[in-house]
PDB file of N, CA and C in Angstrom:
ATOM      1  N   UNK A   1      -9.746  21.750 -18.749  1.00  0.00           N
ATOM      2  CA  UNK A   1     -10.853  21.890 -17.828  1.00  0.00           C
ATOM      3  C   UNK A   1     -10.554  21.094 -16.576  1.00  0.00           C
ATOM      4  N   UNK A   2     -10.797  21.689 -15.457  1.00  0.00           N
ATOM      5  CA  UNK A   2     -10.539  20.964 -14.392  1.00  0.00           C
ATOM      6  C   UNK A   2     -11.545  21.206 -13.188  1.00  0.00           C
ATOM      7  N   UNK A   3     -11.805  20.361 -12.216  1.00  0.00           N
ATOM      8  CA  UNK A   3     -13.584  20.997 -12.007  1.00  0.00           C
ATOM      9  C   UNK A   3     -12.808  19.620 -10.216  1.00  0.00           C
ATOM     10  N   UNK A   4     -13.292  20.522  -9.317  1.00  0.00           N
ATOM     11  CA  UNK A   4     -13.705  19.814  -7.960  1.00  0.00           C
ATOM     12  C   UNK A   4     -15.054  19.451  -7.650  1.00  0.00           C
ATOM     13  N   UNK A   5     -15.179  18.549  -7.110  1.00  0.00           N
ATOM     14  CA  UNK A   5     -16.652  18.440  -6.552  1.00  0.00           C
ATOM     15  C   UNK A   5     -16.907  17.180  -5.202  1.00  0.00           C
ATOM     16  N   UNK A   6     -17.813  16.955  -4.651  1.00  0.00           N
ATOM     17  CA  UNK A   6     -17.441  16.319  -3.249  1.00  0.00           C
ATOM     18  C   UNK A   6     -18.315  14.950  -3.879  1.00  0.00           C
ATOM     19  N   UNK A   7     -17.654  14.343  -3.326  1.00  0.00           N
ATOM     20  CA  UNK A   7     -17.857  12.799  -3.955  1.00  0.00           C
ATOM     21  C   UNK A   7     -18.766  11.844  -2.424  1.00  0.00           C
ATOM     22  N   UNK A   8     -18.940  12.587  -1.435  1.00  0.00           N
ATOM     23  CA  UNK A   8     -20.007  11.530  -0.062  1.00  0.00           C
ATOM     24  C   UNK A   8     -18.960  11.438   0.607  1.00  0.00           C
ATOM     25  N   UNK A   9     -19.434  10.795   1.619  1.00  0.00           N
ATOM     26  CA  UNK A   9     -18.400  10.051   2.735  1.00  0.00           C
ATOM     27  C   UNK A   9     -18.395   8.387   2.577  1.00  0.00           C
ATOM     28  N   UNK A  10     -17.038   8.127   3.098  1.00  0.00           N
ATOM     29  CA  UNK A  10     -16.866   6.571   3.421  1.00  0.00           C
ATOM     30  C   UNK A  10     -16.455   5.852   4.849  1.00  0.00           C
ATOM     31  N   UNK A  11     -16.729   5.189   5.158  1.00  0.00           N
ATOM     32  CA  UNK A  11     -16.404   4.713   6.306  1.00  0.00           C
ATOM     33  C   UNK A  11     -15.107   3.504   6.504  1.00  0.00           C
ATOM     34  N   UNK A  12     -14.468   3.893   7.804  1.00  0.00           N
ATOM     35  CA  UNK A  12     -13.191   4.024   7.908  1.00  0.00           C
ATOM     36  C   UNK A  12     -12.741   2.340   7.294  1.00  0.00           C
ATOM     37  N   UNK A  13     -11.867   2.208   7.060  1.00  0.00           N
ATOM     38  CA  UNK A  13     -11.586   0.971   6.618  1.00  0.00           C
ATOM     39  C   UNK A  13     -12.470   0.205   5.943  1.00  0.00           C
ATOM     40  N   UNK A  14     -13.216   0.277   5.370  1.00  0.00           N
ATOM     41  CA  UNK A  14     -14.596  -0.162   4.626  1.00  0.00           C
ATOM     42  C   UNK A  14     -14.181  -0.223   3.170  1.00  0.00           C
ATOM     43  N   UNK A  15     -15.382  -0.269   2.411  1.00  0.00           N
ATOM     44  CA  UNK A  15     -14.927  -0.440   0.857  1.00  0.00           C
ATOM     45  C   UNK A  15     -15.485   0.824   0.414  1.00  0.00           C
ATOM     46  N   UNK A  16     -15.422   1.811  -0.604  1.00  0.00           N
ATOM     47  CA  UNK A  16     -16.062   2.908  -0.962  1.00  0.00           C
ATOM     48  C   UNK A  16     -15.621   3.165  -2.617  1.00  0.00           C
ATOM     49  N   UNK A  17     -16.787   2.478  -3.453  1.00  0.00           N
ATOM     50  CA  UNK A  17     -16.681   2.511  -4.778  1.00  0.00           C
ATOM     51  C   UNK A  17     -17.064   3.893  -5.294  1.00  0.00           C
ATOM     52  N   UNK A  18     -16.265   4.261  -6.252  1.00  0.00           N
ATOM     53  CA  UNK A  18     -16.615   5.305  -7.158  1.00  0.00           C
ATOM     54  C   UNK A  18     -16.593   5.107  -8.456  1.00  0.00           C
ATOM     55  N   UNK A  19     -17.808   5.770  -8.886  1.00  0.00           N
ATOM     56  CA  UNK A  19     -18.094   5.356 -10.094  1.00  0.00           C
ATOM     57  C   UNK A  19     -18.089   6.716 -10.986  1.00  0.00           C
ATOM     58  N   UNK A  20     -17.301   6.877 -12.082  1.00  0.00           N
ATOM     59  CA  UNK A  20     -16.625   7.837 -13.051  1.00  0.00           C
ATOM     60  C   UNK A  20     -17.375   7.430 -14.331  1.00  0.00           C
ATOM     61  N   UNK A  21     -17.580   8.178 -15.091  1.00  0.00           N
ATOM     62  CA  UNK A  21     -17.955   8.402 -16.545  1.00  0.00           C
ATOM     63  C   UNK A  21     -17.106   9.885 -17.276  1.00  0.00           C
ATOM     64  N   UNK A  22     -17.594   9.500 -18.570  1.00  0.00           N
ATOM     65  CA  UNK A  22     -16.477  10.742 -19.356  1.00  0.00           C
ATOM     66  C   UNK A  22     -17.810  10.532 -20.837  1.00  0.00           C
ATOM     67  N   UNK A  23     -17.933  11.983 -20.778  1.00  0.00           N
ATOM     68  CA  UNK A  23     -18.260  12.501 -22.109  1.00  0.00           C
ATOM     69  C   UNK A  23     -17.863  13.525 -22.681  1.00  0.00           C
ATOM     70  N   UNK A  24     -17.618  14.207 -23.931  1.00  0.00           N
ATOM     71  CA  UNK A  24     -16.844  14.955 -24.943  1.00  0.00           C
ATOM     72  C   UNK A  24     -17.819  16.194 -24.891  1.00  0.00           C
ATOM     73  N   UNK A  25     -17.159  17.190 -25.881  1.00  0.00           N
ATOM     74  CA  UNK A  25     -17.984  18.035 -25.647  1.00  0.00           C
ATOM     75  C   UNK A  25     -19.379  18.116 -26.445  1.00  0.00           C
ATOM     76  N   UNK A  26     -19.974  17.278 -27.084  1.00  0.00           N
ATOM     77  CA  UNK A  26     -21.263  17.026 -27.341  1.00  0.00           C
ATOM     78  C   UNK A  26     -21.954  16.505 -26.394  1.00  0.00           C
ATOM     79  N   UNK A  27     -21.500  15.736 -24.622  1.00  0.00           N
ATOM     80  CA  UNK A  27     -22.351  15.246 -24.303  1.00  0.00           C
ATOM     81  C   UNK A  27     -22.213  13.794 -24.839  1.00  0.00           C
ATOM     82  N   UNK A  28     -21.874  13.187 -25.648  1.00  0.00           N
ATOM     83  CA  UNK A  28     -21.828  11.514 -25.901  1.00  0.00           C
ATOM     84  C   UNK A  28     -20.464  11.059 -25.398  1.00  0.00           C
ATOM     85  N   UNK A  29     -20.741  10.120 -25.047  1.00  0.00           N
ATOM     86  CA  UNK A  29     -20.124   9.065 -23.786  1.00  0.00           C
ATOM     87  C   UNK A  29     -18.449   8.457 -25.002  1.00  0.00           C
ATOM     88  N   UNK A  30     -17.787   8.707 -24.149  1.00  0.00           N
ATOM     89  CA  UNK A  30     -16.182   8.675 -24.832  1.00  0.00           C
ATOM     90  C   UNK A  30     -15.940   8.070 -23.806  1.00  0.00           C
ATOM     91  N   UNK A  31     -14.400   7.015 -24.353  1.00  0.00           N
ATOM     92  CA  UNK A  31     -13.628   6.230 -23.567  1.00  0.00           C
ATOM     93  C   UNK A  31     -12.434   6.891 -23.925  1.00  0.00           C
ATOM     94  N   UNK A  32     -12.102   7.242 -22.350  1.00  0.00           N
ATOM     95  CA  UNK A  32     -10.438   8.192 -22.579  1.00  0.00           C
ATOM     96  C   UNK A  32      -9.693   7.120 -23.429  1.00  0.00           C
ATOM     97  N   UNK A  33      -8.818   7.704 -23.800  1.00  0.00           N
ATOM     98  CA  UNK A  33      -7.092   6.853 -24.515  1.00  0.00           C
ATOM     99  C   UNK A  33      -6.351   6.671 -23.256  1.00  0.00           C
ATOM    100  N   UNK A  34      -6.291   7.447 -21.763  1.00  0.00           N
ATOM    101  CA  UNK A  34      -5.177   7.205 -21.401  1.00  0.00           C
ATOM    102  C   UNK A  34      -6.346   7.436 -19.842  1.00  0.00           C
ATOM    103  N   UNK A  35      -5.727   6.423 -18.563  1.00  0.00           N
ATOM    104  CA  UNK A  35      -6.303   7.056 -17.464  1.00  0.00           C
ATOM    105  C   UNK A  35      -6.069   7.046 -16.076  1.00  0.00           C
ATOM    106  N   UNK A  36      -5.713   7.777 -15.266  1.00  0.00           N
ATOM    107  CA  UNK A  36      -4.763   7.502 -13.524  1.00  0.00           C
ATOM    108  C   UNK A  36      -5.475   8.411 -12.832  1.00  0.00           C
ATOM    109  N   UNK A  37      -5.197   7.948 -11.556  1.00  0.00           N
ATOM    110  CA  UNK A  37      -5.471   8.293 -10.404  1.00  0.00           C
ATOM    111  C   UNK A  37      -5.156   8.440  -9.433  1.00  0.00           C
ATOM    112  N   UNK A  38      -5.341   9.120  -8.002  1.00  0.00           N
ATOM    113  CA  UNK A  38      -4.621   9.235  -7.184  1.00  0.00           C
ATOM    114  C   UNK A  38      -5.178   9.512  -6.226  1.00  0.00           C
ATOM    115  N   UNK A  39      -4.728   9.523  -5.097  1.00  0.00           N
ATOM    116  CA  UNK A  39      -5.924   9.375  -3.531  1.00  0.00           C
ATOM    117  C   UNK A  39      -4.441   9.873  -2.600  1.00  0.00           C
ATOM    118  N   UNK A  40      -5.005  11.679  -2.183  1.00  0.00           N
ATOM    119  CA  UNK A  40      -4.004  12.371  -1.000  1.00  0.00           C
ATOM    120  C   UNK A  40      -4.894  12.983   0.132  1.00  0.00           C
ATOM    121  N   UNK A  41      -3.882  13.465   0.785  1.00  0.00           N
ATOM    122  CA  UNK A  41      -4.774  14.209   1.665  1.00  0.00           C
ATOM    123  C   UNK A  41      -4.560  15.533   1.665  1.00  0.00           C
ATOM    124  N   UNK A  42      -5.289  16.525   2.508  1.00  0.00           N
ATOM    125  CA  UNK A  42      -5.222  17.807   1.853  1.00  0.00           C
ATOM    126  C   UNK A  42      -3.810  18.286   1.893  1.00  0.00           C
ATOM    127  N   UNK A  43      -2.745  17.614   2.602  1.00  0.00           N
ATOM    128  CA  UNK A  43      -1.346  18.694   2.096  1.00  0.00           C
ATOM    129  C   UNK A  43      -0.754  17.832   0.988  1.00  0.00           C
ATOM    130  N   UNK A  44      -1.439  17.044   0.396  1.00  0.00           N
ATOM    131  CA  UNK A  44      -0.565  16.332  -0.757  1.00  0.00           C
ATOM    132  C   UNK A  44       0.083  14.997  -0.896  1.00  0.00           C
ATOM    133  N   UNK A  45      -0.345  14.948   0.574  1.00  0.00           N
ATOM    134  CA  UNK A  45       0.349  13.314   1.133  1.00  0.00           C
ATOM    135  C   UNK A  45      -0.215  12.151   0.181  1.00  0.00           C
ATOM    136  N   UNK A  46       0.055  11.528  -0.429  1.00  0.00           N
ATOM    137  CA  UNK A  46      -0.330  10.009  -1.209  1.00  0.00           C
ATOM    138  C   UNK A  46      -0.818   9.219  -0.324  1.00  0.00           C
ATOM    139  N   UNK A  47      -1.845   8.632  -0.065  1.00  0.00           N
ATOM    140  CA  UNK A  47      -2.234   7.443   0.631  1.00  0.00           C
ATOM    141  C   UNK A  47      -2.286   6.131   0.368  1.00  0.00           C
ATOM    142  N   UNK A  48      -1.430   5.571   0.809  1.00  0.00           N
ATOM    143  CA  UNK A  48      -1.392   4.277   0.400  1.00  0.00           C
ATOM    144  C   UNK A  48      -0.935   3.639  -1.313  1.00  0.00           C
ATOM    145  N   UNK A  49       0.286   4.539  -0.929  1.00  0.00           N
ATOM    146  CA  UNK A  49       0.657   4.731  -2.433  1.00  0.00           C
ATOM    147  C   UNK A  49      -0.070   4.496  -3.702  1.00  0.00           C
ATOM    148  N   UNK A  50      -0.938   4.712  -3.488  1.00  0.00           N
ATOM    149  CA  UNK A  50      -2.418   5.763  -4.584  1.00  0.00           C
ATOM    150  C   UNK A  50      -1.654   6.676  -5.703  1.00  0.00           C
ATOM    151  N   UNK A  51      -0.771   7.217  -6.001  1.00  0.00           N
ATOM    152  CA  UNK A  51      -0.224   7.738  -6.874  1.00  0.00           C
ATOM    153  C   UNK A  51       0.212   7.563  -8.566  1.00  0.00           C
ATOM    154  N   UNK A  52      -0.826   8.496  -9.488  1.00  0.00           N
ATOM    155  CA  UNK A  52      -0.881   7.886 -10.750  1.00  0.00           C
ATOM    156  C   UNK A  52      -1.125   6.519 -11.308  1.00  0.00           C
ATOM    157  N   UNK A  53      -2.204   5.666 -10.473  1.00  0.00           N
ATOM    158  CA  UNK A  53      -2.744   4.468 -10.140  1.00  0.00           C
ATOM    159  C   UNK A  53      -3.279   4.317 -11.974  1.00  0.00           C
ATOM    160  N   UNK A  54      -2.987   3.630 -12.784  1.00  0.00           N
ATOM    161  CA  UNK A  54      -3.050   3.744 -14.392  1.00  0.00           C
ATOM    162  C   UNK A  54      -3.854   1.939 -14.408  1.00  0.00           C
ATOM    163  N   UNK A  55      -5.202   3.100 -15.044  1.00  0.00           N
ATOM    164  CA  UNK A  55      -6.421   2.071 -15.639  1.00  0.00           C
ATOM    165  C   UNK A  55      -6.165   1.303 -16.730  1.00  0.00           C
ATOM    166  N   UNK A  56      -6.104   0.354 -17.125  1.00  0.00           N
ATOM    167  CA  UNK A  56      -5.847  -0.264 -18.409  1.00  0.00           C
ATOM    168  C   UNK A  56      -6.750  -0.726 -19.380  1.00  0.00           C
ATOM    169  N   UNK A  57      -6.900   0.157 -20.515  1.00  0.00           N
ATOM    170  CA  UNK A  57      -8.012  -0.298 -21.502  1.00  0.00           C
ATOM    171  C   UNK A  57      -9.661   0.402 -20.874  1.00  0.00           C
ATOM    172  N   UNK A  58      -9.305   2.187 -20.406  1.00  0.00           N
ATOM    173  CA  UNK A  58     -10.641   2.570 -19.774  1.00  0.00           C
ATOM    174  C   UNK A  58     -11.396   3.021 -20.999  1.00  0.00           C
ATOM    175  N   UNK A  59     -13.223   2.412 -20.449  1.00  0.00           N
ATOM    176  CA  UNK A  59     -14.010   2.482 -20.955  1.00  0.00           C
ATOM    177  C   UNK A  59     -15.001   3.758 -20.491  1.00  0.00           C
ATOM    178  N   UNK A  60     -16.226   3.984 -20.974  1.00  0.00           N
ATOM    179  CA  UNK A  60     -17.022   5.271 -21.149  1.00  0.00           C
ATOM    180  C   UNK A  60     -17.181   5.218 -19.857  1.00  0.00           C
ATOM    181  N   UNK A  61     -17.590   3.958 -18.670  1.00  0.00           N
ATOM    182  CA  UNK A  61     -17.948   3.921 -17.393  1.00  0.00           C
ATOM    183  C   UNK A  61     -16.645   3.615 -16.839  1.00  0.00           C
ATOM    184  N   UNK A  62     -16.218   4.083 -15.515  1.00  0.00           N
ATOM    185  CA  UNK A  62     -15.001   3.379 -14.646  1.00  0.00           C
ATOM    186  C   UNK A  62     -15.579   3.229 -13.073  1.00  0.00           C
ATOM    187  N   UNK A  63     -15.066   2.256 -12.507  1.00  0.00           N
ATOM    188  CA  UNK A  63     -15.463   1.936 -10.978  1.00  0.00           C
ATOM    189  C   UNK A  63     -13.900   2.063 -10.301  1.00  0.00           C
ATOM    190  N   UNK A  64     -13.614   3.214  -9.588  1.00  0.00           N
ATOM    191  CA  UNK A  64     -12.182   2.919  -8.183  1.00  0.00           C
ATOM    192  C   UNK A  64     -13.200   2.357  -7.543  1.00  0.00           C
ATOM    193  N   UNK A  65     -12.304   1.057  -6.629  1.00  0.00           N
ATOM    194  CA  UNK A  65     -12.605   0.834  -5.537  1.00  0.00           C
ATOM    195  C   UNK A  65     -11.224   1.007  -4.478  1.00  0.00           C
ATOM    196  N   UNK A  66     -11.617   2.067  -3.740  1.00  0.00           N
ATOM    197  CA  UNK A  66     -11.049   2.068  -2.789  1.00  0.00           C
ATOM    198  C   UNK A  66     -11.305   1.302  -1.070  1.00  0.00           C
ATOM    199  N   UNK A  67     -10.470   0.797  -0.431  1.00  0.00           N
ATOM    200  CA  UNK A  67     -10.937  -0.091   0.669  1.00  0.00           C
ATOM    201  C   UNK A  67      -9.512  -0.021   2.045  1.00  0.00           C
ATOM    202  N   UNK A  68      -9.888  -0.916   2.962  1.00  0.00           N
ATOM    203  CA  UNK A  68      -8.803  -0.852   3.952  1.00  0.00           C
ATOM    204  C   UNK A  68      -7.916   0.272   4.026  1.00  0.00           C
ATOM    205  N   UNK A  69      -6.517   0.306   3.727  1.00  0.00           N
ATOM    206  CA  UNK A  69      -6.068   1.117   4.247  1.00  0.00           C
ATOM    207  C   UNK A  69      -6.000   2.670   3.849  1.00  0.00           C
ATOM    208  N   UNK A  70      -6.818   2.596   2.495  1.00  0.00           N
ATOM    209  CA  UNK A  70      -7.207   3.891   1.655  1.00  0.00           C
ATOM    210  C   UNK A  70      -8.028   4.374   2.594  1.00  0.00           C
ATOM    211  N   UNK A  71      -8.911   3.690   3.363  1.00  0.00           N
ATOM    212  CA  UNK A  71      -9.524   4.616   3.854  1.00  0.00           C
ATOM    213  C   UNK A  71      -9.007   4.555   5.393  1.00  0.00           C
ATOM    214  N   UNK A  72      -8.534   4.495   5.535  1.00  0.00           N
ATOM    215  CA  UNK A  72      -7.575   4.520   7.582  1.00  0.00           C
ATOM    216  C   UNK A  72      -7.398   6.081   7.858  1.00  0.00           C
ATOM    217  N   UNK A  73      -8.046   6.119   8.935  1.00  0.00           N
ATOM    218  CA  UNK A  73      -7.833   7.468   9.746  1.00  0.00           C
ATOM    219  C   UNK A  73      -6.628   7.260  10.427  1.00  0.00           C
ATOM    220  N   UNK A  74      -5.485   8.495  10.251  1.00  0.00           N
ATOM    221  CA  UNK A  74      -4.527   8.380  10.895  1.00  0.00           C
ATOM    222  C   UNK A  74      -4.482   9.886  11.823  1.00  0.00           C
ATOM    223  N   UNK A  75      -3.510  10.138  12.677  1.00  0.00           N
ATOM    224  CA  UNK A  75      -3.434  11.362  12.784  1.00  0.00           C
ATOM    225  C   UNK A  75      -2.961  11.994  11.911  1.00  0.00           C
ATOM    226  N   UNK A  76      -1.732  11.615  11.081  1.00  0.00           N
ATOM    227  CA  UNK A  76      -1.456  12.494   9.765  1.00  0.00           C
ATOM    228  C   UNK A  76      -1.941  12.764   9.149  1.00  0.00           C
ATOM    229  N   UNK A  77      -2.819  11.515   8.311  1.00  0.00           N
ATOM    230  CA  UNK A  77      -3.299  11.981   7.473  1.00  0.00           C
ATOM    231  C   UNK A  77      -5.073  12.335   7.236  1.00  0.00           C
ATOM    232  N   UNK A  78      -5.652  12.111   8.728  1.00  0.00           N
ATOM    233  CA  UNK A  78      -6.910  12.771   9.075  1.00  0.00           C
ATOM    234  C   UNK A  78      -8.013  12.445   8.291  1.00  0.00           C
ATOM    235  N   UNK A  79      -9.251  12.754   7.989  1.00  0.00           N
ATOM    236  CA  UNK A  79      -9.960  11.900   7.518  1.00  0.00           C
ATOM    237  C   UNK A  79     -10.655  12.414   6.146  1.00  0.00           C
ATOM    238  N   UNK A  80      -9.975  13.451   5.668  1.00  0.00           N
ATOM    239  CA  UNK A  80     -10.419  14.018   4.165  1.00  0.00           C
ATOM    240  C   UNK A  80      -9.361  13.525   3.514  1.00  0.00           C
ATOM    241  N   UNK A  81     -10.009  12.864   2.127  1.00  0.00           N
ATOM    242  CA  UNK A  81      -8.983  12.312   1.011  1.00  0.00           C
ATOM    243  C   UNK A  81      -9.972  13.219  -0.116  1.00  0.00           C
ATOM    244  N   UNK A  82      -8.608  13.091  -0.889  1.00  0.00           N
ATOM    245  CA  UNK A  82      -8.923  13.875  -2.457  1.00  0.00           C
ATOM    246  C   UNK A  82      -8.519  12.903  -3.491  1.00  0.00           C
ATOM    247  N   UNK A  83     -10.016  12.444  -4.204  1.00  0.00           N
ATOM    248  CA  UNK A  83      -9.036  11.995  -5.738  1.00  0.00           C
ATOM    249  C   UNK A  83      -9.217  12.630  -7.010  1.00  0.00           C
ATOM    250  N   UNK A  84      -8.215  12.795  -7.060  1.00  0.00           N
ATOM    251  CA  UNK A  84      -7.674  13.238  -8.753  1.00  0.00           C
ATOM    252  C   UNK A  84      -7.756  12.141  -9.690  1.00  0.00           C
ATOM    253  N   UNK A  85      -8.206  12.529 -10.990  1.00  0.00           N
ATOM    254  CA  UNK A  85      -8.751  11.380 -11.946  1.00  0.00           C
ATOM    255  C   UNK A  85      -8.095  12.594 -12.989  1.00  0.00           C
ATOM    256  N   UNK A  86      -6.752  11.609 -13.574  1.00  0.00           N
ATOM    257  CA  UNK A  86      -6.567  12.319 -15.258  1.00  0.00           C
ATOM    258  C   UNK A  86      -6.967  11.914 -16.160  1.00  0.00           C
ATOM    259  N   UNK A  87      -7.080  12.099 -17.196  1.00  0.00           N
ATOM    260  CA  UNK A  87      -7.783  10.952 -18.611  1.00  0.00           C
ATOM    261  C   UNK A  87      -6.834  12.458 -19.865  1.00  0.00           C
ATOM    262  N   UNK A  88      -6.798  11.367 -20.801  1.00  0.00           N
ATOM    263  CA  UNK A  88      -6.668  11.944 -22.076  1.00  0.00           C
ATOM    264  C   UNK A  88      -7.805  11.513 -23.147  1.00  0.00           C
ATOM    265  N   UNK A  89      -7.919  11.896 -24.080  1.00  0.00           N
ATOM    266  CA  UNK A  89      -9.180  11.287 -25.075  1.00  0.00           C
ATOM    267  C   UNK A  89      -9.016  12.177 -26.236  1.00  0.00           C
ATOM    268  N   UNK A  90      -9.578  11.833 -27.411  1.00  0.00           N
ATOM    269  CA  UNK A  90      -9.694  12.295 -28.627  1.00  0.00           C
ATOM    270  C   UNK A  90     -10.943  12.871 -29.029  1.00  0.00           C
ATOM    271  N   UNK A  91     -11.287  13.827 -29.893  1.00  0.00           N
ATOM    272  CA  UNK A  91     -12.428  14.335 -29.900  1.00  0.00           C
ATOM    273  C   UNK A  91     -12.320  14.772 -31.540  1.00  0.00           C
ATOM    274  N   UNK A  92     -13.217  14.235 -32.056  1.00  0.00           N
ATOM    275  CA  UNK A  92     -13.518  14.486 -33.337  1.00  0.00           C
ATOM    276  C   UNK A  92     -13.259  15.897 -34.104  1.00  0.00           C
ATOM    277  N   UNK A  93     -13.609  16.964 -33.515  1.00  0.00           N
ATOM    278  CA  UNK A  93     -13.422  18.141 -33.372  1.00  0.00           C
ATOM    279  C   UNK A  93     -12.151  19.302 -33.183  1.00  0.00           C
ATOM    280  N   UNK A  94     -11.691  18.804 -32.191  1.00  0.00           N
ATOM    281  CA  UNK A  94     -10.827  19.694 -31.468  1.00  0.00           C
ATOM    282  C   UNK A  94      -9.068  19.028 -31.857  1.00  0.00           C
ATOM    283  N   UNK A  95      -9.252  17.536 -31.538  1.00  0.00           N
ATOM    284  CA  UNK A  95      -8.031  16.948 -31.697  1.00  0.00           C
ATOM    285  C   UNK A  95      -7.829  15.949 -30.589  1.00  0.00           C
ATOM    286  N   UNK A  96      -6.781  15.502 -31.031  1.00  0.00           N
ATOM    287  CA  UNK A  96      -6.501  14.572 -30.244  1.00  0.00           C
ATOM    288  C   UNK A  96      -5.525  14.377 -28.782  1.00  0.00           C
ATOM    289  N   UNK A  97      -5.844  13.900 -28.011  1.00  0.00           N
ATOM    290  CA  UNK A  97      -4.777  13.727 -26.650  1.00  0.00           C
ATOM    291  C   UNK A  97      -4.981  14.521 -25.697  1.00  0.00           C
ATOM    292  N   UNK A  98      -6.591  15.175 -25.633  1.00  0.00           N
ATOM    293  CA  UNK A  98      -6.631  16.227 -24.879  1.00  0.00           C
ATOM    294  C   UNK A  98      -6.762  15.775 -23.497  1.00  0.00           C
ATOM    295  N   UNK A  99      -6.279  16.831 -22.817  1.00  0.00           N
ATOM    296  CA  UNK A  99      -6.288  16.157 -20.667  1.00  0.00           C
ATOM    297  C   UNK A  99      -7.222  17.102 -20.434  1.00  0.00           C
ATOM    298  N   UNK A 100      -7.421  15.760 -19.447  1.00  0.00           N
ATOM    299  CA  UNK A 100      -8.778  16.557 -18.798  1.00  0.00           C
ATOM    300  C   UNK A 100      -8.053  15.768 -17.216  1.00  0.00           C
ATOM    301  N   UNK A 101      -8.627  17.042 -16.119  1.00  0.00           N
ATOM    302  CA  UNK A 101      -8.072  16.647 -14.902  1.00  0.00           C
ATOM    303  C   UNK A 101      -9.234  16.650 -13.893  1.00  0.00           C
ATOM    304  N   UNK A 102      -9.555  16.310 -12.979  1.00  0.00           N
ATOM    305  CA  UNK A 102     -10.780  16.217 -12.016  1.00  0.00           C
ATOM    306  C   UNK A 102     -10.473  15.877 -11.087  1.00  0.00           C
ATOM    307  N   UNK A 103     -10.884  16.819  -9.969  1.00  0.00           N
ATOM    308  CA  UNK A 103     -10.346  16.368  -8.753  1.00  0.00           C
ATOM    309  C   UNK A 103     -11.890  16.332  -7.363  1.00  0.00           C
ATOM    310  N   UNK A 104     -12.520  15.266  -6.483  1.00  0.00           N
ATOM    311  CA  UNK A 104     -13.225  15.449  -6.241  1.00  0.00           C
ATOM    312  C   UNK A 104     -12.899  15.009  -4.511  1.00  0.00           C
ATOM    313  N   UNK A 105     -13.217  15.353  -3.211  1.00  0.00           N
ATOM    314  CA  UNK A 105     -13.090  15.192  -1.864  1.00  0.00           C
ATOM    315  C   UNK A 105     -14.033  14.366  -1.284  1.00  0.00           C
ATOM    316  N   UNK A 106     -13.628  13.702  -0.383  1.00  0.00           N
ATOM    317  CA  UNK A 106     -14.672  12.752   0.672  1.00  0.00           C
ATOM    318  C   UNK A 106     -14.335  12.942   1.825  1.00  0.00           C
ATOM    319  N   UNK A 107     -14.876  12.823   2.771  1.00  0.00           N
ATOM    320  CA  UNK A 107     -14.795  12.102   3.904  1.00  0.00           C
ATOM    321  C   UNK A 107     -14.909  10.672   4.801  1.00  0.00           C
ATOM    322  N   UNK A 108     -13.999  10.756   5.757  1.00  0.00           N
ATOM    323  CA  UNK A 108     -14.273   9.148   6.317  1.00  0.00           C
ATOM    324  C   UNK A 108     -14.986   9.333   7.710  1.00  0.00           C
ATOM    325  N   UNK A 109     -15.644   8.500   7.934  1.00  0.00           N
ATOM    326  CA  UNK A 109     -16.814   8.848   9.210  1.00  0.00           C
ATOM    327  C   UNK A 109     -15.845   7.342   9.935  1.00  0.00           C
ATOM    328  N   UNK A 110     -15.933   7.605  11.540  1.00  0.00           N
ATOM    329  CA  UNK A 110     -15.543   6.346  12.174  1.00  0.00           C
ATOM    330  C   UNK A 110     -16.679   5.208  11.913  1.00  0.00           C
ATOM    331  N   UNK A 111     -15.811   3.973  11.964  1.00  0.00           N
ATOM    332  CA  UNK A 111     -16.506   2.626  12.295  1.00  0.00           C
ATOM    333  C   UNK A 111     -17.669   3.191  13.461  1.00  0.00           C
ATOM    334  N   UNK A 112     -18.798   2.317  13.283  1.00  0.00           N
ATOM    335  CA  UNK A 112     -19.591   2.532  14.506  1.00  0.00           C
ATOM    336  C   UNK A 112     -19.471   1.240  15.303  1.00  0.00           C
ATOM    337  N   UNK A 113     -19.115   0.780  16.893  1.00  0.00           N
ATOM    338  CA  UNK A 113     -19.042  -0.162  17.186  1.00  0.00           C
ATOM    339  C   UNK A 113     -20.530  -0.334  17.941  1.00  0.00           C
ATOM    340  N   UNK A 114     -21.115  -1.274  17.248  1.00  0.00           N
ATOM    341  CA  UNK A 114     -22.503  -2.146  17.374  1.00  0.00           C
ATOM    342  C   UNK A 114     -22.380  -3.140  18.676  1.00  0.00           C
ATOM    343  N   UNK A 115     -23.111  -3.169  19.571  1.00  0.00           N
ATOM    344  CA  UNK A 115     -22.798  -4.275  20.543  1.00  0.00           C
ATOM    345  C   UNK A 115     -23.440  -5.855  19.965  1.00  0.00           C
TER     346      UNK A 115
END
């Protein structure tokens, strides 16, 4: 199963937490076995070497925090990022080690300069 969806905007160089959960197919709250991540832009570019970024010991809830240069508007790499979230997990049912992939988009809005 693999599913997009738009995750808000963040502002440029700022901090922009995301907060992830995982449940099975009953609906009750599972902690993957295995879990990474990754932050590109739409042609695939890695940002800030964001690539297969591996959670250690993930639980039913997860927080990325992404900040500074994750979020930098460049001309290359422009101001839509995509993260991909893999997980594996076991399921009573079906078996074990199954992947699940998710991929969700943001945007970065400029700094506003305040006088």
């Amino acid at each position: 199963m693999s599913t997009t969806y738009n995750l808000g905007s963040a502002v440029e160089e700022s901090t922009f937490i995301i907060k992830t959960w995982f449940r099975d197919e009953d609906d009750t709250e599972v902690a993957p076995v295995t879990m990474t991540w990754s932050l590109q832009d739409p042609d695939g570019n890695y940002i800030n070497s964001r690539e297969d970024v591996s959670v250690s010991s993930p639980e039913e809830t997860e927080y990325i925090v992404l900040s500074g240069d994750d979020l930098a508007i460049t001309q290359s790499n422009g101001r839509k990022r995509i993260l991909t979230i893999k997980i594996t997990y076991d399921s009573a049912a079906y078996g074990n080690g199954l992947p699940i992939i998710q991929s969700g988009s943001f945007i970065i809005n400029d700094q506003l300069d305040v006088p």
